[in-house]
Protein backbone atom coordinates (compact mmCIF):
# COMPACT_ATOMS: atom_id res chain seq x y z
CA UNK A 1 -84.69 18.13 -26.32
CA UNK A 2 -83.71 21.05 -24.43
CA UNK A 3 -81.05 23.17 -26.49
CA UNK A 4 -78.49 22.47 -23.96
CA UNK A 5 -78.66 18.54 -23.89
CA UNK A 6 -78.36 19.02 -27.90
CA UNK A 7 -74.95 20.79 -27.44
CA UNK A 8 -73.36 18.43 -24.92
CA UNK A 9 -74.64 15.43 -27.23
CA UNK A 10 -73.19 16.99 -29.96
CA UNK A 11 -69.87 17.19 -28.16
CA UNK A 12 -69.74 13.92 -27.19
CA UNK A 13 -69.87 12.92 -30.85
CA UNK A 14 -66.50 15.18 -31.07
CA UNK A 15 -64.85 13.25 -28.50
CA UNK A 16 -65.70 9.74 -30.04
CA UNK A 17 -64.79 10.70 -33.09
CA UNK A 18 -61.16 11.31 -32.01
CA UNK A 19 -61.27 8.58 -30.24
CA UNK A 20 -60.53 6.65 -33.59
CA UNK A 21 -57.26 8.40 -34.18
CA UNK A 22 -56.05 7.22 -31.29
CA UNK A 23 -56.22 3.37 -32.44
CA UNK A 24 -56.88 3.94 -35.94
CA UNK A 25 -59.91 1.11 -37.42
CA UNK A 26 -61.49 1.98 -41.31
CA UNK A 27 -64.98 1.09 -39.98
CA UNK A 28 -64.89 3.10 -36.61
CA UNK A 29 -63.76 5.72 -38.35
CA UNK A 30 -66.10 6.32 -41.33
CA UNK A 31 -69.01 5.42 -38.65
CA UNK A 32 -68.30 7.59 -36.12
CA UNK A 33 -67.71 10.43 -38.91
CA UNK A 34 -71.15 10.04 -40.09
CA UNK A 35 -72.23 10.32 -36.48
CA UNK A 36 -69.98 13.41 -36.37
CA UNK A 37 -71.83 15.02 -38.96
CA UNK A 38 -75.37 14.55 -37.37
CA UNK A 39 -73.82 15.71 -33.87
CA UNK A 40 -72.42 18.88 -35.11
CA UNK A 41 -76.03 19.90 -36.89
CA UNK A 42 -77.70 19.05 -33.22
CA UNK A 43 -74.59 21.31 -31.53
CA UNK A 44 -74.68 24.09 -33.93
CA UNK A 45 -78.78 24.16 -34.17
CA UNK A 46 -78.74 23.64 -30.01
CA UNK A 47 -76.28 26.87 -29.70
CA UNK A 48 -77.68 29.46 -31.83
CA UNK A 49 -81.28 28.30 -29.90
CA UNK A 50 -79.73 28.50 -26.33
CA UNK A 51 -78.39 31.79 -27.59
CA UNK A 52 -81.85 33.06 -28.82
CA UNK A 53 -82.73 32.31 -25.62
CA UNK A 54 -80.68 34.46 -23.58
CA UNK A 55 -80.94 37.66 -25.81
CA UNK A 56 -83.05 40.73 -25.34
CA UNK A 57 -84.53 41.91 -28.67
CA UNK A 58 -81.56 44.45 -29.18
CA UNK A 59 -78.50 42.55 -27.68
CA UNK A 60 -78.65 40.18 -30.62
CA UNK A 61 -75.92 41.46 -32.60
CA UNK A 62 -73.43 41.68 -28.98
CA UNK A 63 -74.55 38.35 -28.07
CA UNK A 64 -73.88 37.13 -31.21
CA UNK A 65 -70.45 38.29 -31.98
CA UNK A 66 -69.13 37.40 -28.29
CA UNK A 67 -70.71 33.92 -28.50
CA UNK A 68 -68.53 33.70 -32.08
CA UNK A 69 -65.38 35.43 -30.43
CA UNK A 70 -65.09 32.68 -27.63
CA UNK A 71 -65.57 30.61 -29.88
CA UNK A 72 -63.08 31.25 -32.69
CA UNK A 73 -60.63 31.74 -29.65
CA UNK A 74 -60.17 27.87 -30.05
CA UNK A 75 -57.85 28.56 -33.19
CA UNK A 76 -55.95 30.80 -31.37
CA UNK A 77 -55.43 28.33 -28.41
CA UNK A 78 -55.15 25.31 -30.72
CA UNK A 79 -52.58 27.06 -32.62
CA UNK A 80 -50.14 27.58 -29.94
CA UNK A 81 -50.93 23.60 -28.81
CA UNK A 82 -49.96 22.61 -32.15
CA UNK A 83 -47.49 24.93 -32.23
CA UNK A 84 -45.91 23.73 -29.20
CA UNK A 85 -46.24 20.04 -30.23
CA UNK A 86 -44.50 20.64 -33.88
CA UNK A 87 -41.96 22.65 -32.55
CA UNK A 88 -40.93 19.46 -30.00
CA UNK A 89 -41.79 16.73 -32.45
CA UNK A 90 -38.60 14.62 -34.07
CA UNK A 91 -40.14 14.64 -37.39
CA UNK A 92 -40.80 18.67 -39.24
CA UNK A 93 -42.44 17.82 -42.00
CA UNK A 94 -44.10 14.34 -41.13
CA UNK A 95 -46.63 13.64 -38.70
CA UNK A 96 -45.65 10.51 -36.58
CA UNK A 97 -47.94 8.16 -34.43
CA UNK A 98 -46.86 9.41 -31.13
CA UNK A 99 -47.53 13.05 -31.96
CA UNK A 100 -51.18 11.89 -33.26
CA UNK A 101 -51.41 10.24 -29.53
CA UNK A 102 -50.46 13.19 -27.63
CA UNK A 103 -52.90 15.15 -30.56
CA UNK A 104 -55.94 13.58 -29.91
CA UNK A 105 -55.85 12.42 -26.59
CA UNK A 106 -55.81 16.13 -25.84
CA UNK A 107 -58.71 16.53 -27.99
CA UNK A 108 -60.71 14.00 -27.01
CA UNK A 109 -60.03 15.10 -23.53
CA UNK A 110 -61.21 18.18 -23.78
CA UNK A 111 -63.95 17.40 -25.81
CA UNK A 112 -65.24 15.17 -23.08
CA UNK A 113 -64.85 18.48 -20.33
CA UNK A 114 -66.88 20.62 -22.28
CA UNK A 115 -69.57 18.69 -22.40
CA UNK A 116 -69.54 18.36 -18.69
CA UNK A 117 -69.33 22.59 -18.63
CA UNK A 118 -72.18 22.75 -20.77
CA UNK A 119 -74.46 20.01 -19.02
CA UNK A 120 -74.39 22.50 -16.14
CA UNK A 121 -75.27 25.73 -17.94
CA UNK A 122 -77.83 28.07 -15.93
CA UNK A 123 -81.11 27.86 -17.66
CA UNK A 124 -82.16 30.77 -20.03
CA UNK A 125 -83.73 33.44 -18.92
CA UNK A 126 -86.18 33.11 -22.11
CA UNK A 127 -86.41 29.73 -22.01
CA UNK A 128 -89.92 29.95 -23.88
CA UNK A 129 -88.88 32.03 -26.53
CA UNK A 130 -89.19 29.27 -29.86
CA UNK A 131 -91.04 26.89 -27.34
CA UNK A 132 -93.29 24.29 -29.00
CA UNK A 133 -95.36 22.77 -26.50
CA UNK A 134 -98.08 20.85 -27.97
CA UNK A 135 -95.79 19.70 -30.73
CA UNK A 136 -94.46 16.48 -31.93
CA UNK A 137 -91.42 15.66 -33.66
CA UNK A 138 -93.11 15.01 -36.54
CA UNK A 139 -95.06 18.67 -36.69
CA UNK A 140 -91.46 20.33 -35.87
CA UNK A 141 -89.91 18.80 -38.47
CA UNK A 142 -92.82 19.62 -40.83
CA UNK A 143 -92.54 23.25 -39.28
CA UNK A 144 -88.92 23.16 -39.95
CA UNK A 145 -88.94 21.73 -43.89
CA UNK A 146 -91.70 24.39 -44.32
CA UNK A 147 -89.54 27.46 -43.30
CA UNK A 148 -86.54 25.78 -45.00
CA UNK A 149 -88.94 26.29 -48.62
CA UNK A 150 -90.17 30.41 -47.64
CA UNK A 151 -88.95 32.65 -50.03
CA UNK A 152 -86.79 34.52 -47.34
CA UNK A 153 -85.15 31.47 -46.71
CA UNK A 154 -84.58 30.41 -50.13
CA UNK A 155 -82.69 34.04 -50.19
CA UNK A 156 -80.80 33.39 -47.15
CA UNK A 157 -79.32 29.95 -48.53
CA UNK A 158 -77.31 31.62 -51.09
CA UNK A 159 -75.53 33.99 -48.28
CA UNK A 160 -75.30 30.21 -46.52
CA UNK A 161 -73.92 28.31 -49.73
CA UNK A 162 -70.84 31.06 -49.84
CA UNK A 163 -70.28 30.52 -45.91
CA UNK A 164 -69.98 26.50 -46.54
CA UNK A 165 -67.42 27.31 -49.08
CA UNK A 166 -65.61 30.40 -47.19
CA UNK A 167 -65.36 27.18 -44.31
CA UNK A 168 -64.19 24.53 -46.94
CA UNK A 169 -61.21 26.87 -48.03
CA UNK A 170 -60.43 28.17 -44.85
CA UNK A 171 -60.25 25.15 -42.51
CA UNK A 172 -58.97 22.80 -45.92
CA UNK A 173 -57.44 24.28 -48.92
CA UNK A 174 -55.36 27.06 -47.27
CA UNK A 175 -53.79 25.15 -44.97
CA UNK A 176 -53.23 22.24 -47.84
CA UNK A 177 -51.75 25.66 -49.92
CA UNK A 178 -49.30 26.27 -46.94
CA UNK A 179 -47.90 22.70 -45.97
CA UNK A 180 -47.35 22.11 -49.98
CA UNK A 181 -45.29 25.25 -50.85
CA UNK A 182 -41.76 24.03 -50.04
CA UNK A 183 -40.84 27.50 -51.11
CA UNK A 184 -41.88 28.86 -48.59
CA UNK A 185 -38.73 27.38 -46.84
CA UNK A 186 -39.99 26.35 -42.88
CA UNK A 187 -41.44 23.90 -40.51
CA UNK A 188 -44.54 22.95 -42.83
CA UNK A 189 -46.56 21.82 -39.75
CA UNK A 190 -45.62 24.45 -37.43
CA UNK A 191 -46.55 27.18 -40.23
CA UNK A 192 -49.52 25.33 -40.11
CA UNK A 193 -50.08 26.12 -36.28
CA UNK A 194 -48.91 29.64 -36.55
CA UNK A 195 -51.71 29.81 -39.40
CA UNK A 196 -53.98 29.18 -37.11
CA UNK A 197 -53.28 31.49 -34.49
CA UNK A 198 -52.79 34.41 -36.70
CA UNK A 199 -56.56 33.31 -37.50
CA UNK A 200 -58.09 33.33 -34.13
CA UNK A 201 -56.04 36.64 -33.78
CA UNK A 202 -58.30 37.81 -36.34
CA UNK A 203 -60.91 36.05 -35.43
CA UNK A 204 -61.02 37.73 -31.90
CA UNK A 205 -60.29 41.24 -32.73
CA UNK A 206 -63.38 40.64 -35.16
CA UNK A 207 -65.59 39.42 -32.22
CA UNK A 208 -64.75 41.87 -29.99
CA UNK A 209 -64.82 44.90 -32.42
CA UNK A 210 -68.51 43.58 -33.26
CA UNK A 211 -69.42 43.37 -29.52
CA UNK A 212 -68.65 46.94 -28.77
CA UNK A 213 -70.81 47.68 -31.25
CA UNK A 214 -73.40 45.73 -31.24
CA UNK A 215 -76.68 47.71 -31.24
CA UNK A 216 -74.51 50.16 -33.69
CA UNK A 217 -74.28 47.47 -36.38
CA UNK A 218 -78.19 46.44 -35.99
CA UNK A 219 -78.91 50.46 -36.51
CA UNK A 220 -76.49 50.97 -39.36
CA UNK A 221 -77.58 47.68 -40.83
CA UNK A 222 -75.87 44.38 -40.85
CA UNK A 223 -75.40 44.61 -44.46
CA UNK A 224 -72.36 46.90 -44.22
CA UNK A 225 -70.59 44.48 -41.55
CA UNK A 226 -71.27 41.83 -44.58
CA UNK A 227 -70.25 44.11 -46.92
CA UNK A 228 -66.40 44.75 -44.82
CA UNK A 229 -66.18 41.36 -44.51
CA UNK A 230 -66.61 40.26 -48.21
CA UNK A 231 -64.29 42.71 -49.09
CA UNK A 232 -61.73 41.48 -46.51
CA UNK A 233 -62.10 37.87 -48.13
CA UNK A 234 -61.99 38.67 -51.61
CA UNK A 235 -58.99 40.60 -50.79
CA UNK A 236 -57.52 37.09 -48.54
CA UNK A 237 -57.96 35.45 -51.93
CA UNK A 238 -55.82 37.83 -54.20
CA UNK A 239 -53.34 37.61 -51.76
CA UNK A 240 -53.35 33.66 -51.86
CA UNK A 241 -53.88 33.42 -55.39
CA UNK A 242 -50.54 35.83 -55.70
CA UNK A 243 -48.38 33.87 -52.76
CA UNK A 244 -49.00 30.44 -53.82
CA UNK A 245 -48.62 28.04 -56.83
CA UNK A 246 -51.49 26.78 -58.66
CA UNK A 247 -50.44 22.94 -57.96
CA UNK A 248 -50.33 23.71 -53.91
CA UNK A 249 -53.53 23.14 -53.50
CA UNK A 250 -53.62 19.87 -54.63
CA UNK A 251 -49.82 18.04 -53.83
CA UNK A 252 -46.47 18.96 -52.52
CA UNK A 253 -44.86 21.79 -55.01
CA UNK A 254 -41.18 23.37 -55.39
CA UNK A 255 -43.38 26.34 -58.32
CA UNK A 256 -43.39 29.64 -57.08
CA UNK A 257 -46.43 32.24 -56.42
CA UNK A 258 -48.77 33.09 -59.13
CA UNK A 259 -47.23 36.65 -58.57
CA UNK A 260 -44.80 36.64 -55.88
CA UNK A 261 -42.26 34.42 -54.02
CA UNK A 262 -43.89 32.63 -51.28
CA UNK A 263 -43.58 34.57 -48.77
CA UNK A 264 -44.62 33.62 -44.89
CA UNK A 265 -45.31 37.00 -43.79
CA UNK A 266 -48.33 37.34 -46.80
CA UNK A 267 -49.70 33.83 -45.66
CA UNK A 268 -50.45 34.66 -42.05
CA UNK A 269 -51.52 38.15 -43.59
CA UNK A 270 -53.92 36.00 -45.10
CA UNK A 271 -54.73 33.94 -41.91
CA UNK A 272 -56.07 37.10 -40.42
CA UNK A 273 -58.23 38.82 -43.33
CA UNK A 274 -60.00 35.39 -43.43
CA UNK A 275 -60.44 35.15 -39.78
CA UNK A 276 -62.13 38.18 -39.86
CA UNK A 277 -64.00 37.67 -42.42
CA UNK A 278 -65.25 34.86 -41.12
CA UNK A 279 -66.04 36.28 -37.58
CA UNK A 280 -67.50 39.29 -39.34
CA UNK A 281 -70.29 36.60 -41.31
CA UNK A 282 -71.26 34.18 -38.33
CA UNK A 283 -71.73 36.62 -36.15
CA UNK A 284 -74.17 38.52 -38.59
CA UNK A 285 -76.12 35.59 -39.47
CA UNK A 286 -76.83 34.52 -35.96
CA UNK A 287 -77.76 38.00 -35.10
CA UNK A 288 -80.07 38.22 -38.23
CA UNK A 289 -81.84 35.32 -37.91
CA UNK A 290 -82.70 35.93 -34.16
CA UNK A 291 -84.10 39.03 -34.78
CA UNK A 292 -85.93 37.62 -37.84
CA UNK A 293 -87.49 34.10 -35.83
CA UNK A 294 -87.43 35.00 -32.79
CA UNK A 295 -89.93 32.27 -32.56
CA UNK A 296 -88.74 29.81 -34.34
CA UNK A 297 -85.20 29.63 -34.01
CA UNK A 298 -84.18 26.42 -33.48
CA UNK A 299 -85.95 25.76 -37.15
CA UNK A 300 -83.90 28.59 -38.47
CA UNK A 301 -80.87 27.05 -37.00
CA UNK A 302 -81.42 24.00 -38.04
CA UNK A 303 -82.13 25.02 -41.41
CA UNK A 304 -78.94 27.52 -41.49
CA UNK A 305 -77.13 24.23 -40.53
CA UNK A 306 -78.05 22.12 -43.10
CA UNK A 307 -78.14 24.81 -45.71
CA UNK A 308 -73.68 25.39 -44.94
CA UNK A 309 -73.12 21.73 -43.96
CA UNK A 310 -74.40 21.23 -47.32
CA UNK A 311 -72.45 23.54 -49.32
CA UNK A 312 -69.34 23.06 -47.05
CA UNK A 313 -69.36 18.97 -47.87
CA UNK A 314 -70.17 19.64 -51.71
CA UNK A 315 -66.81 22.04 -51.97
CA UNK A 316 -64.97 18.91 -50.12
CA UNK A 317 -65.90 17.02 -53.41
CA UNK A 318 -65.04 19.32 -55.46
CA UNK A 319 -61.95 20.75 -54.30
CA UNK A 320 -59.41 18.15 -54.78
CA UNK A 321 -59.89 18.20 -58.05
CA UNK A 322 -59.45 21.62 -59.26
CA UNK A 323 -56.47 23.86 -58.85
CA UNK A 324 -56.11 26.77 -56.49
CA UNK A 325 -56.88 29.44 -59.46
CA UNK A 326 -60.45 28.24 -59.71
CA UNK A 327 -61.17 27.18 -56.46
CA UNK A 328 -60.50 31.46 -56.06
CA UNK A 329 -62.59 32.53 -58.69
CA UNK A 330 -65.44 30.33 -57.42
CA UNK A 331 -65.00 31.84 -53.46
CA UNK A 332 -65.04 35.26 -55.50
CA UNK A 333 -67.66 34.79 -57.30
CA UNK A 334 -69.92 33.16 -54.55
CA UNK A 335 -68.79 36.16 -52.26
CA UNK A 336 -70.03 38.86 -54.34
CA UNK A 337 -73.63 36.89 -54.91
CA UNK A 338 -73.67 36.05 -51.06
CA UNK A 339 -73.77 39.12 -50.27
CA UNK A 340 -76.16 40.44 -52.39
CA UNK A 341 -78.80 38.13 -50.99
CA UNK A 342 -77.80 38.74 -47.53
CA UNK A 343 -78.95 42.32 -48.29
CA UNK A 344 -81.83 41.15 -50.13
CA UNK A 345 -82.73 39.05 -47.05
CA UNK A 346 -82.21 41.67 -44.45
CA UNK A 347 -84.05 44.46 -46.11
CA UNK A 348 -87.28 42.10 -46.44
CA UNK A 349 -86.59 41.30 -42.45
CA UNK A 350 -86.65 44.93 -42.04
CA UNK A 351 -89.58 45.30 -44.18
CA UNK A 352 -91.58 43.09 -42.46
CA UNK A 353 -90.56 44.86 -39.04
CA UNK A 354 -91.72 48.05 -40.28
CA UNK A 355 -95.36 46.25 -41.71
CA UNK A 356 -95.98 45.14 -38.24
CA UNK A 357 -96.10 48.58 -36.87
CA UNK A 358 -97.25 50.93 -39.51
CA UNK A 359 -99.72 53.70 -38.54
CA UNK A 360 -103.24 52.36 -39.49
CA UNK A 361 -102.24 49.34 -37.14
CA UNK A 362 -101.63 51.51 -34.59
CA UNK A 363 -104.77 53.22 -35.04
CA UNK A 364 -106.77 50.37 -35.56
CA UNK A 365 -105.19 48.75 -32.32
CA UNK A 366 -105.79 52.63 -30.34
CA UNK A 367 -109.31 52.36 -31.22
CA UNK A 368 -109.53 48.48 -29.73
CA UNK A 369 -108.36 49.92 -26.93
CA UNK A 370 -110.44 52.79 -26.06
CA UNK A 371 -113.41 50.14 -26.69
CA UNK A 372 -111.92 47.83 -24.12
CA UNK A 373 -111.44 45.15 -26.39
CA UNK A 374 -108.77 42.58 -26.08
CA UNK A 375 -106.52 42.61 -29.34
CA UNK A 376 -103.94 40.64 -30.05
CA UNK A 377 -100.06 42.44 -31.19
């Protein structure tokens, strides 16, 4: 399945999975939300392929962080949708039916237009690049389980495992913190929309501060974009752990701040450190692990997917039951060790870059040369 095909399947999945909000049904639901789940791994996997395949070998990191910026620019746009919506809806603090009509049919909508848009895509200019002609399903998937068990891999699944996590509090528990701190003394669900814009905000100045410098960040090494972005996290997670109550992120509270009175102006503070943050690390692991398989990426793809999907679905378990104190220290935690082996995993990249043209290869391949021997790079 061309790469393409993948993402406007996977989209379609989106759209009939809203669908079931719109006349609710137990069984649709649940069914259509496993389906969900296999459609975004085909979407996700078919994207960072299609993208492989329209990158030169040093436009990586550009590509990369404009694919993420356009892409994040859907909380920005969703935010002021919501916004609008909350702002005009009767009920401030409830959601009612006919606000979850006017909700989804918009998204389902949508959801149904771009997979139209992407259906007619141009082809990729590199349309062979990762290309496994004489293949079956059955060899790619062995191809794809046996790069999912290399020991570079292994390394890059603990980066992964902190990125399903980062997702899980960022898309769930923060905005459970906000709409459960009555303290905070506002609109619950239209704080919840302005959360989200203040994220794409950050989200997009992240994306297009990476694209400028694109071929910078590949020469200065990806691990210092990590490394800012950590940082910028860790630091989103003091400031929630100060702003909000322990209880908030598990049920409606009236307790103040850990450290501080709520306070509206520190929660979309922290809408935009972790929509950087999060700009900063998809962008960086697309762009590292097109460089690294250039030849392989939808396996890498498909193995980065499953690797987060994973970790993000295992912190929906856990969650709920633990209070917003430890859910911090474990995001913490994870960060610091995530980006260790992201370093880990880039230097051996690098490494291996450097093995391929060391001097005696050269020589040996100079000599092949002058004896008019084919050779092979």
């Amino acid at each position: 399945m061309k790469p393409k095909w993948a993402m406007a399947i996977g989209t379609l999945t989106y759209a009939l999975f809203e669908v079931g909000f719109l006349c609710l049904n137990e069984i649709f639901l649940y069914s259509t939300s496993l389906l969900l789940g296999f459609g975004a791994a085909i979407l996700w996997t078919g994207q960072g392929t299609y993208l492989a395949q329209n990158c030169e070998p040093n436009d990586s990191s550009r590509n990369s962080a404009v694919l993420c910026m356009m892409g994040q620019l859907s909380s920005l746009f969703s935010g002021i949708f919501l916004l609008i919506v909350f702002q005009s809806a009767e009920s401030k603090h409830d959601i009612l039916p006919s606000t979850i009509r006017i909700l989804y049919g918009t998204f389902t909508g949508l959801s149904i237009l771009a997979a139209l848009i992407i259906v007619f895509q141009r082809t990729p200019p590199y349309e062979d690049r990762g290309k496994k002609d004489a293949r079956n399903y059955k060899e790619l998937l062995g191809s794809t389980a046996k790069l999912a068990l290399t020991k570079e891999m292994l390394i890059f699944m603990v980066s992964l495992a902190y990125s399903g996590i980062a997702v899980c509090y960022m898309s769930g528990v923060f905005p459970t913190c906000i709409s459960s701190t009555t303290k905070l003394n506002y609109n619950t669900n239209a704080l919840m929309a302005w959360s989200s814009i203040f994220s794409g905000i950050g989200q997009l100045i992240a994306g297009v501060i990476q694209g400028k410098l694109g071929n910078k960040i590949q020469q200065f090494g990806r691990e210092k974009a990590i490394l800012l972005g950590t940082i910028l996290q860790i630091l989103a997670y003091a400031l929630s752990y100060a702003n909000f109550p322990n209880d908030s992120a598990n049920m409606k509270t009236e307790k103040l701040g850990n450290l501080l009175y709520p306070n509206i102006t520190i929660a979309m503070i922290i809408s935009v450190l972790l929509g950087v943050g999060d700009s900063i690390w998809n962008a960086q692991s697309y762009s590292v692990l097109i460089d690294t398989y250039p030849d392989k990426s939808s396996e890498a793809f498909a193995v980065r997917m499953f690797y987060k999907s994973a970790m993000t679905c295992g912190a929906f378990f856990y969650t709920p039951s633990l209070q917003l104190h430890w859910q911090l220290l474990i995001l913490a935690i994870s960060a610091v060790i995530g980006t260790i082996f992201f370093v880990m995993f880039e230097k051996m990249a690098k490494r291996e870059d450097k093995v391929s043209i060391t001097p005696s290869s050269y020589n040996e391949s100079s000599k092949k040369l002058e004896s008019n021997t084919s050779f092979q790079e």
